[in-house]
Protein backbone atom coordinates (compact mmCIF):
# COMPACT_ATOMS: atom_id res chain seq x y z
CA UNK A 1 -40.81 14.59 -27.54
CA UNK A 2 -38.62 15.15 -30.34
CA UNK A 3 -38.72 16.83 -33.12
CA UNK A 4 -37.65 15.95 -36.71
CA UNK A 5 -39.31 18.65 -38.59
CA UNK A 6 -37.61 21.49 -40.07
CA UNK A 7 -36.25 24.26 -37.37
CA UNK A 8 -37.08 28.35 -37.28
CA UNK A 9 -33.29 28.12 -39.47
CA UNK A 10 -34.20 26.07 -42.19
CA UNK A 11 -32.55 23.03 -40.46
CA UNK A 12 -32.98 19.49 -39.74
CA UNK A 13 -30.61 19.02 -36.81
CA UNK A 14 -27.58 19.63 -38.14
CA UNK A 15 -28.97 19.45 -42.35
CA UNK A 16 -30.30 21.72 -44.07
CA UNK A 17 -29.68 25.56 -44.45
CA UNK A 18 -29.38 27.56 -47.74
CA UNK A 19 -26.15 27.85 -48.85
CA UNK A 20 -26.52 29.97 -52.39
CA UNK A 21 -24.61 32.07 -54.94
CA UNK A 22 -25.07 35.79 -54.10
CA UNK A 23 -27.12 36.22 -57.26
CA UNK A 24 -29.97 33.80 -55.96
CA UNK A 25 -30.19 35.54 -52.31
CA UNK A 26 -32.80 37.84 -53.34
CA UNK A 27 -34.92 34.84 -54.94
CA UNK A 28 -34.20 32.01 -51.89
CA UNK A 29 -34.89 35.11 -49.60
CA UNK A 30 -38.46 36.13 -50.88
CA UNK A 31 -39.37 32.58 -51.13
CA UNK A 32 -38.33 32.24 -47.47
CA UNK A 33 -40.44 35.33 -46.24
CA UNK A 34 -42.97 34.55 -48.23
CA UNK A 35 -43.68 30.71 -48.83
CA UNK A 36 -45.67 29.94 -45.67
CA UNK A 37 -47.91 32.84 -45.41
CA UNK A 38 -48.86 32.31 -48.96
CA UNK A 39 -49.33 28.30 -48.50
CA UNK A 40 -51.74 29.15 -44.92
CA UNK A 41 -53.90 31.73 -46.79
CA UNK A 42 -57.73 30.75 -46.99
CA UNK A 43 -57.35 31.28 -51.22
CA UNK A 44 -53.70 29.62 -51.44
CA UNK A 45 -55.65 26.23 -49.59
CA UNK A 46 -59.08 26.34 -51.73
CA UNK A 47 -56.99 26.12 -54.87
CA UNK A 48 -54.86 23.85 -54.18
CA UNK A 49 -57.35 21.07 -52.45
CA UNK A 50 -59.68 21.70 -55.45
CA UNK A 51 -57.29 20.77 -58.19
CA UNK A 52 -55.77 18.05 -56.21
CA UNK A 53 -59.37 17.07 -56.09
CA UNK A 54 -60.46 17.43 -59.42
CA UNK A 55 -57.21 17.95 -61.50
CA UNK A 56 -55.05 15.25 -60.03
CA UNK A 57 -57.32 12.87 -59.03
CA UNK A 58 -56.68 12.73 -55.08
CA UNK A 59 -57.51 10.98 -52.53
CA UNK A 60 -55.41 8.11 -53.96
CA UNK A 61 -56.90 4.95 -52.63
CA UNK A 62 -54.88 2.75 -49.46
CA UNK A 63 -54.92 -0.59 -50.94
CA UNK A 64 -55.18 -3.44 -48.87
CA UNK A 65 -52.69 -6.09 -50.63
CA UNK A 66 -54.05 -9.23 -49.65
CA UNK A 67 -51.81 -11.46 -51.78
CA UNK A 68 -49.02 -9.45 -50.91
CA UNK A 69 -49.67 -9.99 -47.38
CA UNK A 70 -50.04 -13.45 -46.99
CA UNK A 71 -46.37 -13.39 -48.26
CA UNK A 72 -45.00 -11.19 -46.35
CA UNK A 73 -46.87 -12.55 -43.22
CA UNK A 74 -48.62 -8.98 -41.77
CA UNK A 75 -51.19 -6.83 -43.24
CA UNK A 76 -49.65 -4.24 -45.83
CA UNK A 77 -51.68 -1.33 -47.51
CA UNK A 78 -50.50 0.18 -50.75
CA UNK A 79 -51.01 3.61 -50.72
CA UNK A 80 -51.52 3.96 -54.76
CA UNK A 81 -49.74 7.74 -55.79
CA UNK A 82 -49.67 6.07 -59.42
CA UNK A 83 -53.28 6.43 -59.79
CA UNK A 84 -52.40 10.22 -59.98
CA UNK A 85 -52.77 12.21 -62.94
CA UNK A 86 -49.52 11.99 -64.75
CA UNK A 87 -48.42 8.63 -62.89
CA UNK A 88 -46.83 9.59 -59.72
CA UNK A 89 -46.76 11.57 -56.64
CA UNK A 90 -45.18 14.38 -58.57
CA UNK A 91 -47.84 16.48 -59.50
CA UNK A 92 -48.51 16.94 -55.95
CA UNK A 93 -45.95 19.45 -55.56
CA UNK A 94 -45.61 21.01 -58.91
CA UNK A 95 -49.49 22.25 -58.41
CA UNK A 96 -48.57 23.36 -55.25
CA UNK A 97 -45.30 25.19 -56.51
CA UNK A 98 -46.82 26.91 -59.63
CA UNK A 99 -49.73 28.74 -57.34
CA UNK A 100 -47.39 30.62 -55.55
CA UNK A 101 -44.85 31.06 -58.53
CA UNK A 102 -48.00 33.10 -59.78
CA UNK A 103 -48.43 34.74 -56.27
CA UNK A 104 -45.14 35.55 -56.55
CA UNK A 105 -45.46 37.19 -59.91
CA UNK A 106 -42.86 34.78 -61.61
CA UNK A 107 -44.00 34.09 -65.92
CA UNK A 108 -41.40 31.52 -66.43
CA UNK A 109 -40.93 27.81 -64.74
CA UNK A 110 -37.90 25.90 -64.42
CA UNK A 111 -37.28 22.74 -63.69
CA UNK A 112 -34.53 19.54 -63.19
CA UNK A 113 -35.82 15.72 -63.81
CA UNK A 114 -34.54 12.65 -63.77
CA UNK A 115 -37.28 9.77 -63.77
CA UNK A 116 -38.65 12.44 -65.73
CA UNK A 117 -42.02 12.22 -64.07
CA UNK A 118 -41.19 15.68 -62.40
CA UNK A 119 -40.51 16.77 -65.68
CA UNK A 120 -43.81 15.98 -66.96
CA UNK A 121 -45.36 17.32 -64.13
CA UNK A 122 -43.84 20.52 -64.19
CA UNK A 123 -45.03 20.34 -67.75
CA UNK A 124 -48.57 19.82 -67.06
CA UNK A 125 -48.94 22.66 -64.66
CA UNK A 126 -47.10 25.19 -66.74
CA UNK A 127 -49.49 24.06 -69.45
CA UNK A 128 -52.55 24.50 -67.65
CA UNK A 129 -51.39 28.08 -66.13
CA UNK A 130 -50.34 28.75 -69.40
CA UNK A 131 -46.66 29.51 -68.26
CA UNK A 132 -43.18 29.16 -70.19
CA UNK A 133 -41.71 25.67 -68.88
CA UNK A 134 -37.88 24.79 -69.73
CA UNK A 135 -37.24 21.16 -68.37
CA UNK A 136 -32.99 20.06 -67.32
CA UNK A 137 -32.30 16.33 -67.77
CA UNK A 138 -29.39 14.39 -67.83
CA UNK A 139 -29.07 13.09 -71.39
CA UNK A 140 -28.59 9.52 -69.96
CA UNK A 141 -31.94 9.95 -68.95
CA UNK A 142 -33.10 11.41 -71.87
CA UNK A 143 -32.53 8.57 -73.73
CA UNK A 144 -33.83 5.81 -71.83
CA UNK A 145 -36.99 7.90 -70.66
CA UNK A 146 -37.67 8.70 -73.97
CA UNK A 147 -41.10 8.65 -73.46
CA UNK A 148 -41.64 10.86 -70.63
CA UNK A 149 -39.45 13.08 -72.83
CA UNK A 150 -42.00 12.94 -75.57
CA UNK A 151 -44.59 13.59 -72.77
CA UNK A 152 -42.90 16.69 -72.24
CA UNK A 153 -42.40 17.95 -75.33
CA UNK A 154 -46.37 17.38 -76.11
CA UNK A 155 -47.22 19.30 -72.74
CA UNK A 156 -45.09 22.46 -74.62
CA UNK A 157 -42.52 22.46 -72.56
CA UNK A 158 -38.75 22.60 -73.76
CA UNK A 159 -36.55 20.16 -73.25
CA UNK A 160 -32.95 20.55 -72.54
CA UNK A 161 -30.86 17.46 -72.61
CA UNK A 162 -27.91 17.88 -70.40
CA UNK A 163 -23.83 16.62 -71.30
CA UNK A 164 -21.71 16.90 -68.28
CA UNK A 165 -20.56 15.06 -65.21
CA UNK A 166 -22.76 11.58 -66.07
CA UNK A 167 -25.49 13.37 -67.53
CA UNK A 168 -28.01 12.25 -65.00
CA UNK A 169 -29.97 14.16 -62.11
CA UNK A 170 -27.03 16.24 -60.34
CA UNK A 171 -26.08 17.37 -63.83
CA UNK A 172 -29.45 18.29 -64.73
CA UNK A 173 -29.68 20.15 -60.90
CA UNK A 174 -26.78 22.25 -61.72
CA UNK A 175 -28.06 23.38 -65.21
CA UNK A 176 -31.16 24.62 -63.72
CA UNK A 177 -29.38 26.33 -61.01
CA UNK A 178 -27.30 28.17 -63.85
CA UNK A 179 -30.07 28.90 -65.49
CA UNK A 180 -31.49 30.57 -62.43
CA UNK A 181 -29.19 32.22 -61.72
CA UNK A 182 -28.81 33.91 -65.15
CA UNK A 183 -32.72 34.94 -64.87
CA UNK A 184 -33.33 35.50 -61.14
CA UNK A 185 -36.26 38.11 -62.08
CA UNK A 186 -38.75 36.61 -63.65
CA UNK A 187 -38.03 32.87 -63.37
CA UNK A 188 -39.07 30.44 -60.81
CA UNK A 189 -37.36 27.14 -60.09
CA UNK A 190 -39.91 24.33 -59.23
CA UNK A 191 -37.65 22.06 -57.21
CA UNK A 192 -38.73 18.17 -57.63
CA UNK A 193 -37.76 16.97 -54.42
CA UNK A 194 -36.45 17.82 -50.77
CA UNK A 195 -33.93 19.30 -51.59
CA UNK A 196 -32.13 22.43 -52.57
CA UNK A 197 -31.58 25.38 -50.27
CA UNK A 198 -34.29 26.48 -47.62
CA UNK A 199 -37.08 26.30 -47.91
CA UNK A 200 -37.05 23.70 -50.67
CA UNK A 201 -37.00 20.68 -48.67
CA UNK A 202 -40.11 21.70 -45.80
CA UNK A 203 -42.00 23.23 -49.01
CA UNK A 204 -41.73 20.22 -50.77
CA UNK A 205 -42.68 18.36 -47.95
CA UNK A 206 -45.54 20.28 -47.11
CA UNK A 207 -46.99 19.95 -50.64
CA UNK A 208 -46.45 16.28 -50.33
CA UNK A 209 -48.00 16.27 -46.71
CA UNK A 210 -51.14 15.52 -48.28
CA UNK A 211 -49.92 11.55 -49.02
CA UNK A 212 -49.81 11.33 -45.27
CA UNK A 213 -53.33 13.14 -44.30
CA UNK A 214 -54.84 10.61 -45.97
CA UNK A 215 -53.33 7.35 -44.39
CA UNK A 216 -54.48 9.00 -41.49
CA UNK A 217 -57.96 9.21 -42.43
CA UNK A 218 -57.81 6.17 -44.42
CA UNK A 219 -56.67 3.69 -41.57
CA UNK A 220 -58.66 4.95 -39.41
CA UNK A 221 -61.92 4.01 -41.71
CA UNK A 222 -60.23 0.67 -42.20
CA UNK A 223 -58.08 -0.21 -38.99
CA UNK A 224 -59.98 1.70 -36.66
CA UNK A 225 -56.96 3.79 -35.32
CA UNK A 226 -55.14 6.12 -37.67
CA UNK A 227 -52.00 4.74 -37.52
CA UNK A 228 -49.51 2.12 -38.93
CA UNK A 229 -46.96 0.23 -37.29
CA UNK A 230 -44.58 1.01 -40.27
CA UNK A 231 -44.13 3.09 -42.91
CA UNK A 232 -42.25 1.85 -46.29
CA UNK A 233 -41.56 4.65 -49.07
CA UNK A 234 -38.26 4.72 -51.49
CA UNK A 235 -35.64 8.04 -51.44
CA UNK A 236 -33.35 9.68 -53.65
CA UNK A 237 -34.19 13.18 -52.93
CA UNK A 238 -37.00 12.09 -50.99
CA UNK A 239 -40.06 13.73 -52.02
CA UNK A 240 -42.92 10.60 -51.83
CA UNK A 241 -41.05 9.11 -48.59
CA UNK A 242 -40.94 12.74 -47.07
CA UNK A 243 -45.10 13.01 -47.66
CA UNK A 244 -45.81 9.66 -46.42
CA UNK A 245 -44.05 9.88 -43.20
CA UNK A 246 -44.98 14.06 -42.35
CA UNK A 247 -47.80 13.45 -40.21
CA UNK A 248 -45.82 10.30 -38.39
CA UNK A 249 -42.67 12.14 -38.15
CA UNK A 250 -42.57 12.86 -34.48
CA UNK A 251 -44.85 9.51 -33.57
CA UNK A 252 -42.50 7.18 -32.10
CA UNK A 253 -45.17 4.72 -32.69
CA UNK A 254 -44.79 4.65 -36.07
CA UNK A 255 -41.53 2.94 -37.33
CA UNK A 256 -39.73 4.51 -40.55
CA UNK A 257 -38.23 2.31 -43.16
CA UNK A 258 -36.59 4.27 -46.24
CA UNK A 259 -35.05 1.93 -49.50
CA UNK A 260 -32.23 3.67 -51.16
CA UNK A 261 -31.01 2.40 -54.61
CA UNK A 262 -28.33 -0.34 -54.06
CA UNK A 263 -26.99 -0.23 -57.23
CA UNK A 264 -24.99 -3.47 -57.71
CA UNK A 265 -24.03 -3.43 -54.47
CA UNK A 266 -23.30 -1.04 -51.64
CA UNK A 267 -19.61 -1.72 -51.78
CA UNK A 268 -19.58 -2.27 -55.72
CA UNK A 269 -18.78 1.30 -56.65
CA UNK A 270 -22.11 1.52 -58.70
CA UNK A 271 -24.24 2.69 -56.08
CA UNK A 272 -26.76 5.42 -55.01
CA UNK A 273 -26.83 4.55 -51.51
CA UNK A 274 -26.30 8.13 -50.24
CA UNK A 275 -27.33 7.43 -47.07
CA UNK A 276 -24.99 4.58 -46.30
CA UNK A 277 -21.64 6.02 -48.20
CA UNK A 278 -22.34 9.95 -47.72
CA UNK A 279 -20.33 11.67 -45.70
CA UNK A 280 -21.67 15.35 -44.52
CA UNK A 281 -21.21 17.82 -47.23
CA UNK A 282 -22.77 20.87 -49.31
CA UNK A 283 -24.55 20.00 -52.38
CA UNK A 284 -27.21 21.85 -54.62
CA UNK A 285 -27.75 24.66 -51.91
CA UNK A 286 -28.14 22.38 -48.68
CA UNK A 287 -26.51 20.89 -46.16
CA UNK A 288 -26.81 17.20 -46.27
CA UNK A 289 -24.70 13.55 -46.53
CA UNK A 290 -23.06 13.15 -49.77
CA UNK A 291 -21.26 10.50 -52.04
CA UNK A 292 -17.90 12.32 -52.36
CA UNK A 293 -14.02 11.45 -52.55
CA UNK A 294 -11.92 12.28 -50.11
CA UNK A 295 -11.14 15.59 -50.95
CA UNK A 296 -14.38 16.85 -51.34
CA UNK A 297 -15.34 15.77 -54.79
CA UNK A 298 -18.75 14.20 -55.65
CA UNK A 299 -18.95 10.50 -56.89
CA UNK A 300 -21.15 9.48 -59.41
CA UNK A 301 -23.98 7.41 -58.31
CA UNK A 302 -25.86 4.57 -60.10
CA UNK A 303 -29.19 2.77 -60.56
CA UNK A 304 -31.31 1.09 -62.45
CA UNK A 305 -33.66 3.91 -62.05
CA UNK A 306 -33.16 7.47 -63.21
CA UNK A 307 -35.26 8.90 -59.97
CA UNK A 308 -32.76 7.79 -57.52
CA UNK A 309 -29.31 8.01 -58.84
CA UNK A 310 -28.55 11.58 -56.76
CA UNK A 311 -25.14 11.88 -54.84
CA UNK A 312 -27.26 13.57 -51.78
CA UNK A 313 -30.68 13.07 -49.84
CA UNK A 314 -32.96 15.56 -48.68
CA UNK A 315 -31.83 17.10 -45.08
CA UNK A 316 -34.96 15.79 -43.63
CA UNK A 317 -34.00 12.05 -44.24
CA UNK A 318 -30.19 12.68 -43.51
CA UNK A 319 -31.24 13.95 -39.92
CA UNK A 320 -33.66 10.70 -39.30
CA UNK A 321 -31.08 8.41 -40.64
CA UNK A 322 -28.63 10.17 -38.26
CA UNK A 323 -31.04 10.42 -35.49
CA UNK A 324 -31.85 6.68 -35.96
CA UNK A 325 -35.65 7.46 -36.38
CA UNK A 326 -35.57 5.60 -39.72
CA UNK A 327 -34.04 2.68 -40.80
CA UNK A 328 -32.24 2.89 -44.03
CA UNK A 329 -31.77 -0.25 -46.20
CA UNK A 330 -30.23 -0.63 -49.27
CA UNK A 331 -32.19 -2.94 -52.25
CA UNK A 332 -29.81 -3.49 -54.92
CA UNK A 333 -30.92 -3.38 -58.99
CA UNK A 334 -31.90 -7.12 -58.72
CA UNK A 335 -33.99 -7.19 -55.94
CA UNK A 336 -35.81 -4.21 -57.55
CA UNK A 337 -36.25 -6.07 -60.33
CA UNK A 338 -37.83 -9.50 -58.33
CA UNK A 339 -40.18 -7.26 -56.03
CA UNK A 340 -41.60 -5.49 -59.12
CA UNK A 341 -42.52 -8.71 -60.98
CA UNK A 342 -43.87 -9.92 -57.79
CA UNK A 343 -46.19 -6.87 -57.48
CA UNK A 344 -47.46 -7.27 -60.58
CA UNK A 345 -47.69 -10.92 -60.83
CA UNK A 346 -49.69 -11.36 -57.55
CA UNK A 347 -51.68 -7.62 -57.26
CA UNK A 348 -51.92 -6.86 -61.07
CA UNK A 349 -50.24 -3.61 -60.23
CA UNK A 350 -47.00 -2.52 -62.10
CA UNK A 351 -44.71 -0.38 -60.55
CA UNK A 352 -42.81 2.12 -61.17
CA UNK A 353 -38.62 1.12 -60.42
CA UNK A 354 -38.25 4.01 -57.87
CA UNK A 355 -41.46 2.48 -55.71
CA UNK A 356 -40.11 -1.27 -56.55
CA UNK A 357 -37.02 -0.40 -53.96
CA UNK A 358 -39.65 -0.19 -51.54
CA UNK A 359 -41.28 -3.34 -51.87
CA UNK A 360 -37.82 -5.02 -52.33
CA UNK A 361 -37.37 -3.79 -48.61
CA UNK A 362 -39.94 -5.85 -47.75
CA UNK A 363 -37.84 -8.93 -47.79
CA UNK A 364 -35.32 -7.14 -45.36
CA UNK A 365 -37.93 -6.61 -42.35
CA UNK A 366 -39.62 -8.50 -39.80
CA UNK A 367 -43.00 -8.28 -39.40
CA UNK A 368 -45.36 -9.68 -36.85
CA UNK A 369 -48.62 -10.94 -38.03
CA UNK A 370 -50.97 -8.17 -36.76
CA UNK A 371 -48.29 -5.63 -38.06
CA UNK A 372 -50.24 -2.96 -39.87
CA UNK A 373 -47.75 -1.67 -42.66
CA UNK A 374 -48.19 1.38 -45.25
CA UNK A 375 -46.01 1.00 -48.87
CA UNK A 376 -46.27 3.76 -50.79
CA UNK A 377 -46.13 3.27 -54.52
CA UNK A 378 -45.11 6.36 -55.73
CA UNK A 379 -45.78 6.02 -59.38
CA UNK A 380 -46.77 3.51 -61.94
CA UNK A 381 -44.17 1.48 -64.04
CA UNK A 382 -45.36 2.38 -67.95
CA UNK A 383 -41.82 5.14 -68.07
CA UNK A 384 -39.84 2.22 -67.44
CA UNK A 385 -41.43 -1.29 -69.56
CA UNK A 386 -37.55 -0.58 -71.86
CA UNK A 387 -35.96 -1.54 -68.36
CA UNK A 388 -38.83 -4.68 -67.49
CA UNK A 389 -38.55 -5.63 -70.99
CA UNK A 390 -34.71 -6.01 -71.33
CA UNK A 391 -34.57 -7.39 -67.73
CA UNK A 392 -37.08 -10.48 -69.16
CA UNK A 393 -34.41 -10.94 -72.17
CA UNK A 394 -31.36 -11.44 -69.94
């Protein structure tokens, strides 16, 4: 059997790695050495179940979609990560993140956002553990997640709204990094998604793990067997699709569908379809496909949503995209659009634009009628009404 988990190297076939600034060695190092026995002490586990429990909210309930369904012509569960505290699947990881930043004996957080639900998240833990928090974020995204900004600012954390390249998430990535690199000692970088150098991207996805552990359970109180004949999730880094898959991974049962952002079209040149027009590259520490020119340099992406407009993917999704484990589809900005007015006009459920790529990959697949299929909704749609609003003017 194969396996598409991370390697003894920090690799994903041939993604992954750490490849760092000489000043960071000593941080990516002890995280390295130290993030897994940490994570499988008896203390590390207690904490972190409890406040997932009581803090966050968790288990998030598996949704049977019967509206949806009859649609789509199968039987599809939404497994609801916007019933979290703080609206998405986010808060997942940042608890996870900021218990062993305090292990580790780290008094200041860092963090890059985009969506800006990471952001907030990173803000609410630093708040509750009573910890300095400085958020990176594009100022594109500043402006038209204002509110999540405000969010932030409420939470105590500081805000730092970022001007170069296209001001969106790589620009807010390599501000952190700068920062961390200036303040290696005492500063610990809470990484929003699967990627970043080792371990970043099997951290994250460990932390996120527990989306997964539940279908399991879940199903199996509803189906009667504990797993699904596909999983659905949306990617830009790939935090949400990287916990809903973990415990499938290696279950060749299970098939894998992953919706990147589309843009206006694959070929249009406005585009954050990594996955489809990356070519293998370094970016942000790792080892994974990138949208770059042909000498190297990266190319802006777009989308309608700030959470997936990143010029790489996390090494665990480049290797199952390469390893044709997953199937990758593209939804473009309209069909985002369509499937999240659909949601809420026939579940009552309004999603956020990141987890409305995944249902607009519904339309792309085809499913038998006893298909069993898991869509996760990785956050709710409140940070985004501007976008619904304006796209109901036009």
């Amino acid at each position: 059997m194969k396996n598409y988990l991370v390697d003894n190297d920090g690799y994903y076939g041939e993604f992954g790695g750490a490849y760092i600034p000489e000043i960071l060695h000593k941080c990516v190092e002890e995280l390295q050495d130290s993030y897994l026995k940490i994570m499988e002490t008896k203390e590390f586990k207690e904490e972190f179940e409890q406040l997932l429990r009581d803090y966050v909210g968790r288990p998030t309930p598996l949704y049977h979609a019967k509206r949806l369904s009859e649609r789509y012509g199968c039987k599809i569960y939404l497994k609801r990560e916007d019933l979290n505290h703080t609206g998405a699947h986010k808060i997942n990881n940042t608890i996870g993140q900021i218990l062993l930043a305090r292990k580790l004996g780290k008094t200041r957080i860092i963090a890059e956002t985009g969506a800006g639900q990471h952001g907030v998240a990173t803000a609410t833990v630093c708040a509750l553990m009573n910890m300095e928090c400085v958020v990176y974020m594009g100022k594109t995204d500043v402006e038209r997640q204002h509110i999540n900004v405000q969010r932030m600012k409420m939470l105590g954390a500081t805000v730092c709204p970022v001007t170069s390249g296209n001001m969106t998430l790589k620009d807010a990535t390599n501000e952190a990094i700068r920062d961390w690199c200036c303040n290696p000692s005492n500063t610990y970088y809470i990484i929003g998604s699967t990627v970043g150098p080792h371990p970043y991207p099997d951290m994250v996805s460990r932390l996120q793990s527990v989306i997964s552990e539940e279908i399991k359970k879940q199903l199996l109180e509803q189906e009667g067997r504990d797993h699904p004949d596909y999983l659905i999730a949306c990617v830009g880094g790939g935090s949400n699709a990287a916990g809903t898959i973990y415990h499938y991974i290696n279950d060749e049962r299970v098939k894998i569908v992953l919706a990147e952002a589309g843009g206006k079209g694959v070929d249009s040149g406005l585009s954050a379809a990594t996955i489809q027009l990356g070519k293998t590259g370094i970016i942000h520490g790792s080892k994974t496909l990138v949208m770059q020119s042909e000498d190297g340099q990266i190319e802006e992406p777009y989308s309608i949503s700030a959470g997936l407009d990143y010029p790489g993917i996390g090494p665990i999704h480049a290797n199952l995209a390469v390893q044709d484990r997953a199937t990758i589809l593209a939804v473009n900005d309209d069909e985002t659009l369509e499937a999240a007015f659909e949601l809420t006009q026939i579940e009552g459920i309004i999603p956020a634009l990141e987890s409305a790529h995944a249902l607009g990959a519904l339309k792309k697949v085809s499913f038998n009628p006893d298909d069993v299929v898991v869509l996760t909704v990785s956050g709710r749609g409140d940070k985004d009404m501007d976008t619904y609003i304006e796209s109901m003017r036009s």
